[in-house]
N, C-alpha and C. Protein backbone atom coordinates (compact mmCIF):
# COMPACT_ATOMS: atom_id res chain seq x y z
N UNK A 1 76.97 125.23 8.48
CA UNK A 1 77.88 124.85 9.54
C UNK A 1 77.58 125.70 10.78
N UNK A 2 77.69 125.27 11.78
CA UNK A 2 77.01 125.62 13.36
C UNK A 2 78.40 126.61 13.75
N UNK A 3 78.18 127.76 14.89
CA UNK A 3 78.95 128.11 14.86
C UNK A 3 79.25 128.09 16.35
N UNK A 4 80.39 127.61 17.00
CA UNK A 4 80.83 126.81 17.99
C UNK A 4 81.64 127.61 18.98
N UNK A 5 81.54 128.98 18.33
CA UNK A 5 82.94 129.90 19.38
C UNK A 5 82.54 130.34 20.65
N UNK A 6 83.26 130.67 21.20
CA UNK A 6 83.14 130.45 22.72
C UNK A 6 83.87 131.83 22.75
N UNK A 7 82.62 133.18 23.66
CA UNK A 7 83.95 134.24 23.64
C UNK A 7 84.16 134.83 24.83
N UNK A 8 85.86 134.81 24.78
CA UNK A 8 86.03 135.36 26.12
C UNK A 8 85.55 136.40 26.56
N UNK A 9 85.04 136.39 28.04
CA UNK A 9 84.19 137.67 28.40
C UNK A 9 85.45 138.00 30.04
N UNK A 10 86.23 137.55 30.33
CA UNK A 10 87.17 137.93 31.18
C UNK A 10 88.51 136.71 31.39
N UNK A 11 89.55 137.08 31.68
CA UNK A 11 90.68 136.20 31.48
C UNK A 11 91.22 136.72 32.65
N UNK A 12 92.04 135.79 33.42
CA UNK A 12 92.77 135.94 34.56
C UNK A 12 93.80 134.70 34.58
N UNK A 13 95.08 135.14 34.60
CA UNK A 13 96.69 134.52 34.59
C UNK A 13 96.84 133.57 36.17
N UNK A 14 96.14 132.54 36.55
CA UNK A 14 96.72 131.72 37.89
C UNK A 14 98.12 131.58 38.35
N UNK A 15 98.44 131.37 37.08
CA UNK A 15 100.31 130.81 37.35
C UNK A 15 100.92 131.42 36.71
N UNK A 16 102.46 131.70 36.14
CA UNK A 16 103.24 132.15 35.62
C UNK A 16 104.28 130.96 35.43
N UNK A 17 104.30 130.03 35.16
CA UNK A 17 105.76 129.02 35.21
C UNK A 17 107.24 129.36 34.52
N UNK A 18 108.02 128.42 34.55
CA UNK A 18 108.99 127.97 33.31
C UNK A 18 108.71 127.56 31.88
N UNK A 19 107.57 126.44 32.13
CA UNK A 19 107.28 125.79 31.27
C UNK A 19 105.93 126.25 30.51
N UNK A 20 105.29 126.46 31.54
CA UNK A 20 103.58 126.33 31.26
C UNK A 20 102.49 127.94 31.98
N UNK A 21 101.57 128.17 31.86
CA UNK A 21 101.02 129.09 32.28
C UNK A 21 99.96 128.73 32.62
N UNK A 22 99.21 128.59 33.32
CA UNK A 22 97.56 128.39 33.83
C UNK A 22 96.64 129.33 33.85
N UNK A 23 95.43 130.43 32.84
CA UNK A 23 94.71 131.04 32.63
C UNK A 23 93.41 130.72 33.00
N UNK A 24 92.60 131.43 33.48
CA UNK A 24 91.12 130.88 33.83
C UNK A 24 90.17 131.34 33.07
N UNK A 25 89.33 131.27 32.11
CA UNK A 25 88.17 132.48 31.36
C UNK A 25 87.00 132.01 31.77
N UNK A 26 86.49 133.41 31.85
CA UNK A 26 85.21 132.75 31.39
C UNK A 26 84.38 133.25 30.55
N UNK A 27 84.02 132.43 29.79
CA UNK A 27 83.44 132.08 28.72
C UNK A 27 82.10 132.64 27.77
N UNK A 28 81.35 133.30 27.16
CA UNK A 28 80.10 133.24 26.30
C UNK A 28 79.98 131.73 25.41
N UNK A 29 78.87 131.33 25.88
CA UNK A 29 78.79 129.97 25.19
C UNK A 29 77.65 130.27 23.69
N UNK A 30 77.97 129.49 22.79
CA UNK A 30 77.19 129.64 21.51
C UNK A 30 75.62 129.68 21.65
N UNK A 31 74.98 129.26 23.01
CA UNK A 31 73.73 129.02 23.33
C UNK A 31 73.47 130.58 24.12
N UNK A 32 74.21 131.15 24.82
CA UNK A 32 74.36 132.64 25.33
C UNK A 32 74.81 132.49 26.89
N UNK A 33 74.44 130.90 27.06
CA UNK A 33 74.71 130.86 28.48
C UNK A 33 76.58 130.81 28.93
N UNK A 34 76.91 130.94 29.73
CA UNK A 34 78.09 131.20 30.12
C UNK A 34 78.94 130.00 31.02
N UNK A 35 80.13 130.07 31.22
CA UNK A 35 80.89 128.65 31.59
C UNK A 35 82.35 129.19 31.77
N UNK A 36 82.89 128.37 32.61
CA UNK A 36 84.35 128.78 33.13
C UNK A 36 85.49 127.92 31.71
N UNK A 37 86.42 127.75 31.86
CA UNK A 37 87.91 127.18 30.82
C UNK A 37 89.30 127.53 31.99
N UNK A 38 89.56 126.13 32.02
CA UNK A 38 91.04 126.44 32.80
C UNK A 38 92.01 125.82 31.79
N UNK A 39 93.00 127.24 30.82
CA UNK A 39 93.61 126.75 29.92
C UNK A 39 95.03 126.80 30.18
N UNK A 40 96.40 125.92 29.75
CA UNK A 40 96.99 126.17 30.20
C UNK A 40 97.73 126.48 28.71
N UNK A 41 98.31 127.13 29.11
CA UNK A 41 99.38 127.97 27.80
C UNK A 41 101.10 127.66 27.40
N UNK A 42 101.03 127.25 26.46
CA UNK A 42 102.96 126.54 26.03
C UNK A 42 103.07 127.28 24.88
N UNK A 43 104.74 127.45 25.07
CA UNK A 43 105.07 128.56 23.69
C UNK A 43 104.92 127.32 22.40
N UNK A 44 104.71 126.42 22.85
CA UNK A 44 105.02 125.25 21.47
C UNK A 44 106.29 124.36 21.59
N UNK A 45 106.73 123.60 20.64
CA UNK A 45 107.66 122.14 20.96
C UNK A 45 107.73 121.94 19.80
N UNK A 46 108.72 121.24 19.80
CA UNK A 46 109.40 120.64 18.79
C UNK A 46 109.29 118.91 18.54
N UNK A 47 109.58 118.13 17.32
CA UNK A 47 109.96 116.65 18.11
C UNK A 47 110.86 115.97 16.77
N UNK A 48 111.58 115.42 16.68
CA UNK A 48 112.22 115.10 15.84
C UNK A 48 112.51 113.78 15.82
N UNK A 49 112.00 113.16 14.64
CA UNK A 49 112.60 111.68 14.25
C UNK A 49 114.07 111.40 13.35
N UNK A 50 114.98 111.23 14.22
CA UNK A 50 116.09 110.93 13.76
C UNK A 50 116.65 109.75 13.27
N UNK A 51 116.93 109.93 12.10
CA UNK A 51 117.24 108.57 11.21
C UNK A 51 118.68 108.17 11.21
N UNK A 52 119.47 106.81 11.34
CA UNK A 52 120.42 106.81 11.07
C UNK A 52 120.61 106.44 9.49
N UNK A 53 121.74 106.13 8.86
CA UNK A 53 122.07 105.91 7.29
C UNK A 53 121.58 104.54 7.70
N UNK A 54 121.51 103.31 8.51
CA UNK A 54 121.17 102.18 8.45
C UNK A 54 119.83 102.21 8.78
N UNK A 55 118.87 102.83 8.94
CA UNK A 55 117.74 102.61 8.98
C UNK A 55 117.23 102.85 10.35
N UNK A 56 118.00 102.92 11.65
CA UNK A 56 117.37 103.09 13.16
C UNK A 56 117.00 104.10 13.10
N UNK A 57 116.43 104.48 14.38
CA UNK A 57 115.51 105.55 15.01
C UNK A 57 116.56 105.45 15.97
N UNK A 58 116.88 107.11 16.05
CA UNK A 58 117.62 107.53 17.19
C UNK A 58 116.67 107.66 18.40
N UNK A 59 116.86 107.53 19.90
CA UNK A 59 115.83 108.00 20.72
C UNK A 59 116.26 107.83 21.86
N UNK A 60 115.71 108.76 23.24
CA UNK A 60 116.19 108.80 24.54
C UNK A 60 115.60 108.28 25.40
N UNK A 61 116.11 107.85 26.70
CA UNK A 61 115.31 107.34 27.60
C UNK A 61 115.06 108.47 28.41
N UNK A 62 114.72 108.31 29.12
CA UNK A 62 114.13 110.20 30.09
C UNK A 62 113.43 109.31 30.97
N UNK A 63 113.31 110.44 32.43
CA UNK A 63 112.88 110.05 33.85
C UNK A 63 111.87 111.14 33.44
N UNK A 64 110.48 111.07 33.68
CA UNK A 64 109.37 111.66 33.76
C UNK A 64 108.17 112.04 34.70
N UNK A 65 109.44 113.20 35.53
CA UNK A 65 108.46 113.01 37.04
C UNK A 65 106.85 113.01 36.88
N UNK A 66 106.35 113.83 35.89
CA UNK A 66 104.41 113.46 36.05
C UNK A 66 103.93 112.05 36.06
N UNK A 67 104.99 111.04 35.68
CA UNK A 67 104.49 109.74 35.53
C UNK A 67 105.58 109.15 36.06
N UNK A 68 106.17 109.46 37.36
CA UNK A 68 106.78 108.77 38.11
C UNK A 68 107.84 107.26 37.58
N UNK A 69 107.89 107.57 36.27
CA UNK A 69 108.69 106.71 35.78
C UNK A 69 109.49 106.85 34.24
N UNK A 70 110.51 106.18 33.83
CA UNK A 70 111.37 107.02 32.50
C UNK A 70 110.20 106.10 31.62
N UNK A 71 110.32 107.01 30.45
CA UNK A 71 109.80 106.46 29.25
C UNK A 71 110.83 106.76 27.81
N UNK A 72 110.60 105.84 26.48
CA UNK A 72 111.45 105.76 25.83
C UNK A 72 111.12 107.28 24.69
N UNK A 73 111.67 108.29 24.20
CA UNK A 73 110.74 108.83 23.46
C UNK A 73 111.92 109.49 22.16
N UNK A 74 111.48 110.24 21.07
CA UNK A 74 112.25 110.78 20.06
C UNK A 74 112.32 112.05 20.99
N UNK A 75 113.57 112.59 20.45
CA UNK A 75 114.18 114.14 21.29
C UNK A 75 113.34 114.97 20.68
N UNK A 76 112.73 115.98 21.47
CA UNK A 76 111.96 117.30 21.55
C UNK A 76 112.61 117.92 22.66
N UNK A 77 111.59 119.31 22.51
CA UNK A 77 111.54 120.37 23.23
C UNK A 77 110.88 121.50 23.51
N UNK A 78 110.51 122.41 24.26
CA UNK A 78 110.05 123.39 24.27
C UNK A 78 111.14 124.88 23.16
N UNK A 79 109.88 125.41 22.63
CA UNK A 79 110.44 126.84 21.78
C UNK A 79 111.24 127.63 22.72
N UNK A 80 112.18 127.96 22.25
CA UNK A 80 112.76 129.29 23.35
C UNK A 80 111.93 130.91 22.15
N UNK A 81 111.53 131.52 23.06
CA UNK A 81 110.86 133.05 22.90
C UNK A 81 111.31 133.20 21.07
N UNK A 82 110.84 133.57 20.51
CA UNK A 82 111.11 134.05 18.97
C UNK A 82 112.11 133.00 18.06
N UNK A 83 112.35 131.77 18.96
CA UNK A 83 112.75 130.90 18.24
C UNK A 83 111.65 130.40 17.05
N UNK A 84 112.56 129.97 15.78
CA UNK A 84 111.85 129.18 14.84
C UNK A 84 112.02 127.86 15.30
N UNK A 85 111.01 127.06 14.71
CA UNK A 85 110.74 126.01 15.19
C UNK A 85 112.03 124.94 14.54
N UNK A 86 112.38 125.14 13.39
CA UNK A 86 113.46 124.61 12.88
C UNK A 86 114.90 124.33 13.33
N UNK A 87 115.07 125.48 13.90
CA UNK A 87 116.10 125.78 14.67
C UNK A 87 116.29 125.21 15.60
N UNK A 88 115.05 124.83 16.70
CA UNK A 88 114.90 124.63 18.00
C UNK A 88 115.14 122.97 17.82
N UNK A 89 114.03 122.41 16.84
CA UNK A 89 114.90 120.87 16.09
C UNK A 89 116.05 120.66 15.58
N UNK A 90 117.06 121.48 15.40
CA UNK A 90 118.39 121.15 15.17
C UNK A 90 119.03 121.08 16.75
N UNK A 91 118.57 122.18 17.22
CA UNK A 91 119.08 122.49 18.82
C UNK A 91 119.03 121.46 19.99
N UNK A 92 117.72 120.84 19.71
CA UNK A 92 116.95 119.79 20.50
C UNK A 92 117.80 118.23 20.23
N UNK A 93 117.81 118.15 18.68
CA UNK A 93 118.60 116.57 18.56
C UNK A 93 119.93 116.91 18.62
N UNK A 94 120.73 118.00 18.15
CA UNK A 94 122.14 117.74 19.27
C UNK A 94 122.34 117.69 20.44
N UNK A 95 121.58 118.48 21.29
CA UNK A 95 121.55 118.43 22.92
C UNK A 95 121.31 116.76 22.82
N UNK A 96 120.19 116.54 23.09
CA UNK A 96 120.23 115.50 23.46
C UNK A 96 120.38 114.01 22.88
N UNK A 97 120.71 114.28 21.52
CA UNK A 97 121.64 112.56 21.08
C UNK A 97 122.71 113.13 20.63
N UNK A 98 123.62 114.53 20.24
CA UNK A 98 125.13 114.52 20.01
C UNK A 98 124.62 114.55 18.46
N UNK A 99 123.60 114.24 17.77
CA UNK A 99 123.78 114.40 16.53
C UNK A 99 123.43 115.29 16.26
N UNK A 100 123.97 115.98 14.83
CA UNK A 100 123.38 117.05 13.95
C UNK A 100 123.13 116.66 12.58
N UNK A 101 122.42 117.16 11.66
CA UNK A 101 121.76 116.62 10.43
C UNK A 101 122.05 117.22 9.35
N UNK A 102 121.75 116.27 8.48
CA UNK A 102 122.31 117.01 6.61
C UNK A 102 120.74 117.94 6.10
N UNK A 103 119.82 116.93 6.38
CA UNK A 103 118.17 117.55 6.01
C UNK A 103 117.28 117.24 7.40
N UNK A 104 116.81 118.10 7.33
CA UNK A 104 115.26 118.20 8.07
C UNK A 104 114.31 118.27 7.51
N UNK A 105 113.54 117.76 7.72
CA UNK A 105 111.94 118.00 6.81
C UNK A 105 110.73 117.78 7.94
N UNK A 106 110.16 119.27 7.98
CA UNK A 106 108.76 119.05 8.45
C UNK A 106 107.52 117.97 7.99
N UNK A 107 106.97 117.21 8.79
CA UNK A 107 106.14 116.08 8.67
C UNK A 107 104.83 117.31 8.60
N UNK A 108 104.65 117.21 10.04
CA UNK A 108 103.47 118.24 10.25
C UNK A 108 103.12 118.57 11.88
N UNK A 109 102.73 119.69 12.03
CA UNK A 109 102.26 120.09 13.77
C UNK A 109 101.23 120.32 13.80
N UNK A 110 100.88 119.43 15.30
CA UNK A 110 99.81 118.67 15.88
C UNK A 110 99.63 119.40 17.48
N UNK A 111 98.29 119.77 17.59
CA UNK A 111 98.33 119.94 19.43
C UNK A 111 98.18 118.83 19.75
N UNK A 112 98.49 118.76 20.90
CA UNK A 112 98.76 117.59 21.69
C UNK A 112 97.35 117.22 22.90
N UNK A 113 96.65 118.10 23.59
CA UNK A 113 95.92 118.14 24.43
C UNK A 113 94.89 119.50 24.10
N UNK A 114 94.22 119.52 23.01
CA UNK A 114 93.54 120.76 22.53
C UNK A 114 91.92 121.52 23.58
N UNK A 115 91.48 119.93 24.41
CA UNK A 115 90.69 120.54 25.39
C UNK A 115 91.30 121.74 26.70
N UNK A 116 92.23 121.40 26.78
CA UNK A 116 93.06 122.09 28.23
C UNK A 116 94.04 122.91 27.62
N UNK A 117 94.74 122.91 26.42
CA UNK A 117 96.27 123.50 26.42
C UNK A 117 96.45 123.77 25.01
N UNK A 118 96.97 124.77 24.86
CA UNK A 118 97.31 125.38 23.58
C UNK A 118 98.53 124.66 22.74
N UNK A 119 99.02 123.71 23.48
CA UNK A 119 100.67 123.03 23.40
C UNK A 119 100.63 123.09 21.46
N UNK A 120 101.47 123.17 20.84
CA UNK A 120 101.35 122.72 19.42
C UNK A 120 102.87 121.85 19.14
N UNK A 121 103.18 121.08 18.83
CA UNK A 121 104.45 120.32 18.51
C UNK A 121 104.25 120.30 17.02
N UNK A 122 105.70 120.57 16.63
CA UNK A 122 106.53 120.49 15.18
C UNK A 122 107.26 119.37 15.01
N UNK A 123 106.75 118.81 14.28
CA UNK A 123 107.32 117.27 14.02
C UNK A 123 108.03 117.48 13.17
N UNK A 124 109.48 116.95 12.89
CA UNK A 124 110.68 116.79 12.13
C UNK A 124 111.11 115.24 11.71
N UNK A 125 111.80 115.15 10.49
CA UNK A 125 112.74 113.96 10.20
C UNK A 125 113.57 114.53 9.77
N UNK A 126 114.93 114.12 10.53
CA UNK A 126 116.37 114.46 10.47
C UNK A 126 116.60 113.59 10.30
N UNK A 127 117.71 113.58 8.45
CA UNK A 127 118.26 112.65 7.76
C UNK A 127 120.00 112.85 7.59
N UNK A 128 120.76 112.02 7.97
CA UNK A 128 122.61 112.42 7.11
C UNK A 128 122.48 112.73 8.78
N UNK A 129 122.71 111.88 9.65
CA UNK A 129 123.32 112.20 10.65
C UNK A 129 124.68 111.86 10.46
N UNK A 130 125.51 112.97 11.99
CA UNK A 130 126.52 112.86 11.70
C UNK A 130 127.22 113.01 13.56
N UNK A 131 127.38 112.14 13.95
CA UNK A 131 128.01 112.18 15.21
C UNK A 131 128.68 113.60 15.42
N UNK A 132 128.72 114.53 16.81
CA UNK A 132 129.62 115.56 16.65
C UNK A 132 130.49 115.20 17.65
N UNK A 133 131.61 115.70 17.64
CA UNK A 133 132.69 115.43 18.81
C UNK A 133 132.54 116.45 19.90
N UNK A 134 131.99 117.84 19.38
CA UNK A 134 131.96 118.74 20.90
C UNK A 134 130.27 118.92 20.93
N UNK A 135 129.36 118.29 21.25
CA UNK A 135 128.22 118.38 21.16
C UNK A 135 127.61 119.27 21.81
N UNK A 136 126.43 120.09 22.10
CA UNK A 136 125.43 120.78 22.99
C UNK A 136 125.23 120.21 24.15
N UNK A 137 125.21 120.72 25.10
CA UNK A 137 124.61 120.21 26.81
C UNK A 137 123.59 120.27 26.79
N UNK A 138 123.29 119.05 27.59
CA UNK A 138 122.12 119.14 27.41
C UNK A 138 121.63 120.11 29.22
N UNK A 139 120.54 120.18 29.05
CA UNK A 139 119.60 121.10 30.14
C UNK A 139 120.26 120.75 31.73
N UNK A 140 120.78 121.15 32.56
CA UNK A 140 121.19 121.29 33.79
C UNK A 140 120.46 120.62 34.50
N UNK A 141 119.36 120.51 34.02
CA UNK A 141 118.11 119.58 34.82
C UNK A 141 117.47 117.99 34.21
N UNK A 142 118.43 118.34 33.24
CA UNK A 142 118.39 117.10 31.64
C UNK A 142 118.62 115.75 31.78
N UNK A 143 118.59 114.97 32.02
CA UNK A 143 119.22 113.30 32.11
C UNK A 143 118.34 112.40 31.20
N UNK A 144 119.71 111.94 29.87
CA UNK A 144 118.68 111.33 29.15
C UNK A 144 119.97 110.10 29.07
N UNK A 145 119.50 108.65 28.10
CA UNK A 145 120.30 107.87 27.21
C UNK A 145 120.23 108.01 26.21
N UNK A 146 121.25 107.69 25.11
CA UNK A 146 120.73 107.93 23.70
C UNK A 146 120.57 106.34 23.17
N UNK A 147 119.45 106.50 23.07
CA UNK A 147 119.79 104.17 22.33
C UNK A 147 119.19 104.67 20.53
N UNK A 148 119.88 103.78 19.90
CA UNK A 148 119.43 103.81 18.10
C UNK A 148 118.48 102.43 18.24
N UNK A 149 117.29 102.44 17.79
CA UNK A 149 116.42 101.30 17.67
C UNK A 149 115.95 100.56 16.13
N UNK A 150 115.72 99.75 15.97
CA UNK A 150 115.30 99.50 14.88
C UNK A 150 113.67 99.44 14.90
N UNK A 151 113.14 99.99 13.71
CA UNK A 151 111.40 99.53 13.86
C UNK A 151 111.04 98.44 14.64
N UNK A 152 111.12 97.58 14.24
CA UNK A 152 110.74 96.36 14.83
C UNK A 152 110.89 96.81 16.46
N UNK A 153 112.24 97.26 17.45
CA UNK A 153 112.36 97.11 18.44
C UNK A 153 111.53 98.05 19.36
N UNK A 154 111.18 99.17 18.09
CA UNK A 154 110.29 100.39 18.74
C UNK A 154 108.87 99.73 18.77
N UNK A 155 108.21 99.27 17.64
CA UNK A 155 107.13 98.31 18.32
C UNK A 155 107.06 97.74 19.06
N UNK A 156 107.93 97.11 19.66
CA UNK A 156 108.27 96.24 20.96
C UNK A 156 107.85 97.11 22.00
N UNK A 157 108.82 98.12 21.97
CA UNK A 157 108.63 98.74 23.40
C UNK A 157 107.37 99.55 23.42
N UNK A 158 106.60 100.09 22.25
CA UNK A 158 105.10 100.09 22.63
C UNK A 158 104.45 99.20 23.08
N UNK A 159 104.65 97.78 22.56
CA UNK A 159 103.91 96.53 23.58
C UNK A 159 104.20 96.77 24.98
N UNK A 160 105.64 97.37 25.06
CA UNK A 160 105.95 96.69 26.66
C UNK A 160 105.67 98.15 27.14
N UNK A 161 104.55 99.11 26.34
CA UNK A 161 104.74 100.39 27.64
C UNK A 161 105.96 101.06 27.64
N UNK A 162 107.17 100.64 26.93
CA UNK A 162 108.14 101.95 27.49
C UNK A 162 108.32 103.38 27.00
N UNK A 163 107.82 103.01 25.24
CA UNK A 163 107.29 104.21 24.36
C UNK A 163 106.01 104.54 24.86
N UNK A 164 105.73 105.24 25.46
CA UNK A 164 104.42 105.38 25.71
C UNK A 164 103.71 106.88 25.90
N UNK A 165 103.86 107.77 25.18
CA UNK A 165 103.65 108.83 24.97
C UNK A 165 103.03 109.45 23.61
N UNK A 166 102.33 110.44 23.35
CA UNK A 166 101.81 110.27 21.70
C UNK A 166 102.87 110.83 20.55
N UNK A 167 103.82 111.64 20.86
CA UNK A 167 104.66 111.81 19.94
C UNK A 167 105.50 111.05 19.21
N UNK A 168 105.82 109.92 20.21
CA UNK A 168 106.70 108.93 19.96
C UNK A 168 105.83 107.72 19.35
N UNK A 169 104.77 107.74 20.34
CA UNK A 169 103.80 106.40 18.98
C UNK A 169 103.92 107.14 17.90
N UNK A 170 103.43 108.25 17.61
CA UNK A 170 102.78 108.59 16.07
C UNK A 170 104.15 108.30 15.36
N UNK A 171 105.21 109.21 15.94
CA UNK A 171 106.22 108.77 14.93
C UNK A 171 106.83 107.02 14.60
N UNK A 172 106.37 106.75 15.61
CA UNK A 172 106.80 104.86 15.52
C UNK A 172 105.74 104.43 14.09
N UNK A 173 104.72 104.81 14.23
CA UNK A 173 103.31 105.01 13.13
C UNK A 173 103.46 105.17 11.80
N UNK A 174 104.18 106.67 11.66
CA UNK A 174 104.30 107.13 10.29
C UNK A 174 105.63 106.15 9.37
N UNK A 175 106.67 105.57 11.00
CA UNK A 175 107.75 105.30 9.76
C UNK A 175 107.34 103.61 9.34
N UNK A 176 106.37 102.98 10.33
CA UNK A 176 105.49 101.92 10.09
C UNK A 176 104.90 102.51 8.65
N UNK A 177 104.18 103.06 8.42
CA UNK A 177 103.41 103.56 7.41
C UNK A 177 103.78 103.94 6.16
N UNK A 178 105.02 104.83 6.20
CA UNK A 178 106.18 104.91 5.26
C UNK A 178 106.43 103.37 4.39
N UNK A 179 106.66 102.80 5.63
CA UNK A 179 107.95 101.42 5.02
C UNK A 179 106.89 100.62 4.46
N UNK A 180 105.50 100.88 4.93
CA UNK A 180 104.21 100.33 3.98
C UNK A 180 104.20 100.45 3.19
N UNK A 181 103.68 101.81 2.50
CA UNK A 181 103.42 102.21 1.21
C UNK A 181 104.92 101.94 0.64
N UNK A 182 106.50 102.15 0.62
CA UNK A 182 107.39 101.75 0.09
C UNK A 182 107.60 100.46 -0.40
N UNK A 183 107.39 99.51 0.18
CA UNK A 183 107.54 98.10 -0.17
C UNK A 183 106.17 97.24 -1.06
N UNK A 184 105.35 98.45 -1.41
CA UNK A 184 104.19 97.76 -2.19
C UNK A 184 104.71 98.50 -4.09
């Protein structure tokens, strides 16, 4: 097996954000020759597929200024500092659908953009929802809907573009995939 590492020979911080960080290196390449990397850095995310007892997919609509338009997606979030990721998925689907859950179960975490960004998302299924009456706020900067969909309607809105993000396909995917292997 070839060996592919790339080692940093100097690192410099561009940005500092809220969200994100922008780092520049540059590089030792496996050949000896050398090359720049503009990486950008996330503490990690969460994403959670929320089930109702009848079978929907809980999910929000959201305004998405990088793409100048809302898209339909399952509730996530960014880690807060020494948060567990578990936690941050209980935190994440009450803020933003009012529900809280009987079980969680990790699927599995995936980077999202591994050429540019360290991002890693924790995928969840939250089962035994349970409406709360004094729920979590959501983010000051937050504006979501909460709609419950059925499979079928979440395929739809991948036809029509409104799911259109990879967290939310894959999970539209797996419970496609699920209800496969179940019914054989």
């Amino acid at each position: 097996m070839k060996n592919f590492e790339e080692k940093t020979l100097s690192s410099k911080t561009l940005f500092e954000g809220r969200v994100i960080d922008l780092v520049f290196e540059e590089v030792s390449l496996p050949n000896g020759k050398t090359s720049t990397r503009e990486i950008i850095k996330h503490p990690g995310a969460v994403a959670v597929i929320p089930l109702t007892n009848d079978g929907k997919i809980v999910m929000v609509e959201q305004y998405r200024k990088a793409l100048e338009r809302t898209l339909v997606e399952i509730p996530a979030g960014k880690l807060e500092k020494g948060e567990e990721p578990e936690l941050t998925a209980r935190r994440e689907l009450e803020e933003e659908t009012g529900y809280e859950c009987e079980t969680l179960t990790h699927l599995l975490s995936f980077y999202t953009s591994p050429g540019f960004a360290d991002e890693i998302i924790h995928l969840y299924v939250a089962e035994g929802l349970t409406l709360k009456e004094d729920k979590l706020e959501l983010d000051e900067d937050e504006f979501v809907e909460v709609m419950e969909l059925t499979l079928d309607e979440a395929i739809s809105l991948i036809h029509e573009k409104r799911i259109y993000d990879a967290k939310t396909a894959y999970a539209v995917q797996y419970l496609q995939l699920k209800k496969a292997v179940e019914s054989k």
